[in-house]
PDB file of N, CA and C in Angstrom:
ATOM      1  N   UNK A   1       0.850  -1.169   0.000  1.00  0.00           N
ATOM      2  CA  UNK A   1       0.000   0.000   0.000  1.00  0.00           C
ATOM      3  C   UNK A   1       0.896   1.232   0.000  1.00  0.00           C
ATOM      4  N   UNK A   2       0.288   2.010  -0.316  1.00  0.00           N
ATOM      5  CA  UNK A   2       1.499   3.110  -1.249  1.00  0.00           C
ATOM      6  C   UNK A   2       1.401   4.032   0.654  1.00  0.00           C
ATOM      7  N   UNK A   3       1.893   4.855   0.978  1.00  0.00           N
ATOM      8  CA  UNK A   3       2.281   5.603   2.032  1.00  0.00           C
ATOM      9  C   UNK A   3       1.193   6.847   2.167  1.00  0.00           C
ATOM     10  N   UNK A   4       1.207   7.737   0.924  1.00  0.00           N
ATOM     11  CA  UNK A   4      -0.025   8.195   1.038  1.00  0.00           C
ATOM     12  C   UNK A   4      -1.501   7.944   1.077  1.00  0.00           C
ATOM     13  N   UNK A   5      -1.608   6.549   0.215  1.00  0.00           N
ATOM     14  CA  UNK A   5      -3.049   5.759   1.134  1.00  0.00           C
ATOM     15  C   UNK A   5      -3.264   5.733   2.198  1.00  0.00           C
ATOM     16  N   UNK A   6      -2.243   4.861   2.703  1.00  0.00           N
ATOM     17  CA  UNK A   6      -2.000   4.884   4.128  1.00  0.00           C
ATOM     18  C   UNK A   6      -2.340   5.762   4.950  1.00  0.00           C
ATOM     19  N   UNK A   7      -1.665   6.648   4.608  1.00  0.00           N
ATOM     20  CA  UNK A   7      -2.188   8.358   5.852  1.00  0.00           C
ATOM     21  C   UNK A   7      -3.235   8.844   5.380  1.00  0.00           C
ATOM     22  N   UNK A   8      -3.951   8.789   4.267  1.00  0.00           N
ATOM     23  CA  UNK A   8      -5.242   9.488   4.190  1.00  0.00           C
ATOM     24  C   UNK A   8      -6.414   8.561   4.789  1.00  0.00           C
ATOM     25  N   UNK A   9      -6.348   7.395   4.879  1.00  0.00           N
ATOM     26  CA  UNK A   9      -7.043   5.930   5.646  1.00  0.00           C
ATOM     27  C   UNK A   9      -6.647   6.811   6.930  1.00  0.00           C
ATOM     28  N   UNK A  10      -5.626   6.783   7.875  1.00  0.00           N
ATOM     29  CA  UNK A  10      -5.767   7.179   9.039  1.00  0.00           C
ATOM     30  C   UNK A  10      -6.256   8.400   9.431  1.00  0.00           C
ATOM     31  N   UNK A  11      -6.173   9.385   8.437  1.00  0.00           N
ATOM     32  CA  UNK A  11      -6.845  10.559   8.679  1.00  0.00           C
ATOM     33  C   UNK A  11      -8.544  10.520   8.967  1.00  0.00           C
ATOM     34  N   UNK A  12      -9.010   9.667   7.692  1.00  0.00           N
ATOM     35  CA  UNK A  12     -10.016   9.675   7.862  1.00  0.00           C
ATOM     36  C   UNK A  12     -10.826   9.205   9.228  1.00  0.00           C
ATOM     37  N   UNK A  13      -9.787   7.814   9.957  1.00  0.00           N
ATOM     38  CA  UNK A  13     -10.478   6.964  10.994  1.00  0.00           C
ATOM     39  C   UNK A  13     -10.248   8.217  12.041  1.00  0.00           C
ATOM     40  N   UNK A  14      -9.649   9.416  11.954  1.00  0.00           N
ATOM     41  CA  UNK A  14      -9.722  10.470  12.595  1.00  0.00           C
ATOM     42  C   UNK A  14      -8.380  10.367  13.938  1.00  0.00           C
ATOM     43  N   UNK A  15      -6.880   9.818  12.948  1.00  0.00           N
ATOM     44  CA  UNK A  15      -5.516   9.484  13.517  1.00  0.00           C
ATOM     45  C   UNK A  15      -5.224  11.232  13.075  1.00  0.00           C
ATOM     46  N   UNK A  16      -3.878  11.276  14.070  1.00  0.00           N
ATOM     47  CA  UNK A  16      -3.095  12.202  13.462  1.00  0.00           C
ATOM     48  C   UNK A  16      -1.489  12.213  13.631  1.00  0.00           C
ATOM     49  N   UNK A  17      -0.742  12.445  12.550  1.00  0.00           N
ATOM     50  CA  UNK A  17       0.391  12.700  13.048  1.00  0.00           C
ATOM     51  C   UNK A  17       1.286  13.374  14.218  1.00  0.00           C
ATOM     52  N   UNK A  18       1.765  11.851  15.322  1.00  0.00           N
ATOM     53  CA  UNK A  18       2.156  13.159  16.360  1.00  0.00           C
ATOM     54  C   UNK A  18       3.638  13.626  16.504  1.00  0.00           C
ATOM     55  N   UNK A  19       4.300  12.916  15.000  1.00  0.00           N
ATOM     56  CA  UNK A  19       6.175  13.671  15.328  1.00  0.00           C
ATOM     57  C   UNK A  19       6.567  12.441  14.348  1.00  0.00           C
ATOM     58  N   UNK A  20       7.598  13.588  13.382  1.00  0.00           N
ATOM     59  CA  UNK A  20       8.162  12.539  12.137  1.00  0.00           C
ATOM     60  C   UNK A  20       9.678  12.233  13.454  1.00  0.00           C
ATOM     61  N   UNK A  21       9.881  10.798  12.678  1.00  0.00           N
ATOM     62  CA  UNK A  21      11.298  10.663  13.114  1.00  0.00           C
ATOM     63  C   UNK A  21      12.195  10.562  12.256  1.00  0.00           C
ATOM     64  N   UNK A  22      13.800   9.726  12.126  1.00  0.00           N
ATOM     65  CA  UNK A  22      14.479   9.781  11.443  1.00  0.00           C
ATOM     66  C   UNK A  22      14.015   8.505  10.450  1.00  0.00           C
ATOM     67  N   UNK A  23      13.805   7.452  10.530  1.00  0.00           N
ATOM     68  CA  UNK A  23      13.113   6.308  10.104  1.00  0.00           C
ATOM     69  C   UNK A  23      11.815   5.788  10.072  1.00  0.00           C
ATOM     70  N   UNK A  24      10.816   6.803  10.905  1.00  0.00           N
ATOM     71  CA  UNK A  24       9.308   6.014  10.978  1.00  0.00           C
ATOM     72  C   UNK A  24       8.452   7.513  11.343  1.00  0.00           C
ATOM     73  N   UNK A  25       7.888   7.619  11.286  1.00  0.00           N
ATOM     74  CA  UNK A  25       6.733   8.771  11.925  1.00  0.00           C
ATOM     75  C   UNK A  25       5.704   7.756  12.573  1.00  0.00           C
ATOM     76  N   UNK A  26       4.609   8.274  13.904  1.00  0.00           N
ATOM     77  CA  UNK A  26       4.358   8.214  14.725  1.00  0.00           C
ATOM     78  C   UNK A  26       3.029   8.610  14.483  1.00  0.00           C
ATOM     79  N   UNK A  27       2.013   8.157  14.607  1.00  0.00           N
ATOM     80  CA  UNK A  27       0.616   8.445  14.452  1.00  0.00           C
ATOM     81  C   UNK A  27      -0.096   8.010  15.294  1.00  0.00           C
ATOM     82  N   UNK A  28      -1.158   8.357  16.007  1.00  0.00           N
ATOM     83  CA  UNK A  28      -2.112   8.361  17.474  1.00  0.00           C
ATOM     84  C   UNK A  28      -3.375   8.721  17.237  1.00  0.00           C
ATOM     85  N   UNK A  29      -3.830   7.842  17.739  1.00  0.00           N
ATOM     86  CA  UNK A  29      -5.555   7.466  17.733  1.00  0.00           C
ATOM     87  C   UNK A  29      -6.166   8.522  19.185  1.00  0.00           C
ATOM     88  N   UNK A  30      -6.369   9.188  19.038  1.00  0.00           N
ATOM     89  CA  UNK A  30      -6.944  10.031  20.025  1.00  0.00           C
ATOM     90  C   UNK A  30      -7.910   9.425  20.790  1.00  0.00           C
ATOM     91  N   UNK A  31      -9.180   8.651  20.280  1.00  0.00           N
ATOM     92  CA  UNK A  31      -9.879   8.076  21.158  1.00  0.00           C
ATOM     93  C   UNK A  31      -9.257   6.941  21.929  1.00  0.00           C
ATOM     94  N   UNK A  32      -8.304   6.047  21.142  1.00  0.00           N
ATOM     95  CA  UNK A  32      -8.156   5.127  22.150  1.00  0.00           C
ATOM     96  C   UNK A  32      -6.671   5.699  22.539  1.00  0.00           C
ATOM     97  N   UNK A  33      -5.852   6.992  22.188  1.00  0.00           N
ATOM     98  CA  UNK A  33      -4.730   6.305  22.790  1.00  0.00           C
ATOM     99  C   UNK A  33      -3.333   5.562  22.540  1.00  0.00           C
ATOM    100  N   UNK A  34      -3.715   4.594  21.495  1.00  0.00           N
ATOM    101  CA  UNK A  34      -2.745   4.336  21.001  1.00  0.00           C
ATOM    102  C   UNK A  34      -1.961   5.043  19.865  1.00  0.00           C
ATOM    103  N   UNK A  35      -0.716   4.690  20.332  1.00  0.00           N
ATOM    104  CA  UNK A  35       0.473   5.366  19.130  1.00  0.00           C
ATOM    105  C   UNK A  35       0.732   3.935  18.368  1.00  0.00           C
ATOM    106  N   UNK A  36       1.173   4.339  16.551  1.00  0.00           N
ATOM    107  CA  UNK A  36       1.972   3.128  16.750  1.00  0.00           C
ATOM    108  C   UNK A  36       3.146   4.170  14.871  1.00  0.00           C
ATOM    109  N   UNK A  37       3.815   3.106  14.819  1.00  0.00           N
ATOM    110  CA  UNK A  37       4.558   3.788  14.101  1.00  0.00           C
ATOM    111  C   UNK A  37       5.066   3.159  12.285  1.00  0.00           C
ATOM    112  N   UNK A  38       4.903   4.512  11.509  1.00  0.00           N
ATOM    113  CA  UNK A  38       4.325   3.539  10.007  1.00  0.00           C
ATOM    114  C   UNK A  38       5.873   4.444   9.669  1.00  0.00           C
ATOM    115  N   UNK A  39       6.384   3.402   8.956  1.00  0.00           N
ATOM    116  CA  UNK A  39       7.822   3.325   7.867  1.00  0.00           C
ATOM    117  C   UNK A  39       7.892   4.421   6.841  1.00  0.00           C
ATOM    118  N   UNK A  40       8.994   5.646   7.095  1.00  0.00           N
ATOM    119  CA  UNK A  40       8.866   6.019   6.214  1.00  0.00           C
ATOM    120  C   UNK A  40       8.747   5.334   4.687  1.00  0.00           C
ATOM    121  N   UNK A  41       8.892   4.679   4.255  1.00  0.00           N
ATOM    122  CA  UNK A  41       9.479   3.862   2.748  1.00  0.00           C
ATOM    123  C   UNK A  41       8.086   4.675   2.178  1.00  0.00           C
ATOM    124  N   UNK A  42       8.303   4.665   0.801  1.00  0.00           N
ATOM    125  CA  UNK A  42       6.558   4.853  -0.186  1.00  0.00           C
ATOM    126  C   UNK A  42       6.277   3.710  -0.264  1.00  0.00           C
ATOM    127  N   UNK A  43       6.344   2.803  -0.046  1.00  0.00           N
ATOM    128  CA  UNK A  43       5.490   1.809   0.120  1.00  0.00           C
ATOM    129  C   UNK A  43       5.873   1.038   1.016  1.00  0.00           C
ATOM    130  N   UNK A  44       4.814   0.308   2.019  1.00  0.00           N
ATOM    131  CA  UNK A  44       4.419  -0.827   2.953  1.00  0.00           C
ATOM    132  C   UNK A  44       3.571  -2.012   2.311  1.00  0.00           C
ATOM    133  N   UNK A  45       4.216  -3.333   2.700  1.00  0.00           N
ATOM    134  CA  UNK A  45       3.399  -4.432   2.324  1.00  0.00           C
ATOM    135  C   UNK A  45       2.564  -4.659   3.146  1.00  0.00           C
ATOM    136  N   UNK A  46       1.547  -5.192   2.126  1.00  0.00           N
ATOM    137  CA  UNK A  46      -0.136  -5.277   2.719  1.00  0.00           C
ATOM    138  C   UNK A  46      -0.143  -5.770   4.024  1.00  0.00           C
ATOM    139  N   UNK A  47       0.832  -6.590   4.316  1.00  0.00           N
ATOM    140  CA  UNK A  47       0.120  -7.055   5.697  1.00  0.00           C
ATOM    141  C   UNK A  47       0.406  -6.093   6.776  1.00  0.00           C
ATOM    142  N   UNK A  48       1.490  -5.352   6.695  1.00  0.00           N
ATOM    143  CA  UNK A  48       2.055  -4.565   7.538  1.00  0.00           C
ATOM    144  C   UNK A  48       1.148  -3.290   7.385  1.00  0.00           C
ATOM    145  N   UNK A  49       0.621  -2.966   6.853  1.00  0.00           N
ATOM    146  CA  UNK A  49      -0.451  -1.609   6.570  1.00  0.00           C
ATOM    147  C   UNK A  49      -1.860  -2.444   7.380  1.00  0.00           C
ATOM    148  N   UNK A  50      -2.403  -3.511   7.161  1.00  0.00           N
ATOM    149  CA  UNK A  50      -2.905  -3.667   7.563  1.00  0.00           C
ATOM    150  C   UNK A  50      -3.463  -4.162   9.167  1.00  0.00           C
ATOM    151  N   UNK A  51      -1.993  -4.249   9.434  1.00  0.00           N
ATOM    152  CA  UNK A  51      -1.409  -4.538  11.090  1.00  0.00           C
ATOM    153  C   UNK A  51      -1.666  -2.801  11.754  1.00  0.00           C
ATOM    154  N   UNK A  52      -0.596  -1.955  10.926  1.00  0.00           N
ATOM    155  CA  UNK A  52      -1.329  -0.716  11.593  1.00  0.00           C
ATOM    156  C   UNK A  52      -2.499   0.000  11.526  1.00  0.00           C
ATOM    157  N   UNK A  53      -3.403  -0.237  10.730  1.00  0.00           N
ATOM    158  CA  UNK A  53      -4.793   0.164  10.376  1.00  0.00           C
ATOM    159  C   UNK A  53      -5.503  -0.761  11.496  1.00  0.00           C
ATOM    160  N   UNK A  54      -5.316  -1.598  11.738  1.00  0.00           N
ATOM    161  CA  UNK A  54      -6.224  -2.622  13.152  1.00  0.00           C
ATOM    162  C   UNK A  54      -5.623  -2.086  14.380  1.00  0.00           C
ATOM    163  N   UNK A  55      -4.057  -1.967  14.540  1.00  0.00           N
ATOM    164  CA  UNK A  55      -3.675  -1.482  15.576  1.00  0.00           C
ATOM    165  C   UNK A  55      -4.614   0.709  16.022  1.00  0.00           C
ATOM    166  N   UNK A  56      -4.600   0.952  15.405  1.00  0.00           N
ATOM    167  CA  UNK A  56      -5.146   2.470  15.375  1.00  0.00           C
ATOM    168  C   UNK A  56      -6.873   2.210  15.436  1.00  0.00           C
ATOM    169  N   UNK A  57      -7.067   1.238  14.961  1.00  0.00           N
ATOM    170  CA  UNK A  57      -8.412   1.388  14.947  1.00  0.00           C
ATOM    171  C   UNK A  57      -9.168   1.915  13.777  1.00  0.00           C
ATOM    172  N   UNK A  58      -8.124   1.515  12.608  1.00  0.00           N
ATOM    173  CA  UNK A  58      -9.092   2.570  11.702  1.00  0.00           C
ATOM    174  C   UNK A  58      -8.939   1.757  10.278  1.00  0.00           C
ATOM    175  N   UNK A  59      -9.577   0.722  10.488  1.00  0.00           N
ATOM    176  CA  UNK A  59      -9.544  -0.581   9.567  1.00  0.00           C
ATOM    177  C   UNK A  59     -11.517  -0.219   8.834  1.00  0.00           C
TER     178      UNK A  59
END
């Protein structure tokens, strides 16, 4: 899944970016809480996009 899918999917489940790093940026689910952290690369394989989209809550 391409990277900008990715973040517009979490935007929508209503995630937001909370701090790029040197290797991963950091995105947080406000209702529940959880952080978890998506690869910079332009692209992530499906399963791994889909690990953080369940982890955030916004599958």
């Amino acid at each position: 899944m391409k990277r900008h899918e990715l973040e517009r999917r979490l935007r929508i489940a209503g995630c937001y970016l909370k701090r790029e790093g040197k290797s991963h940026s950091l995105w947080i689910n406000p209702k529940t809480g959880v952080i978890e952290a998506l690869p910079r690369h332009n692209e992530s394989k499906e399963p791994l996009a889909k690990k953080i989209l369940k982890n955030l809550n916004a599958e």
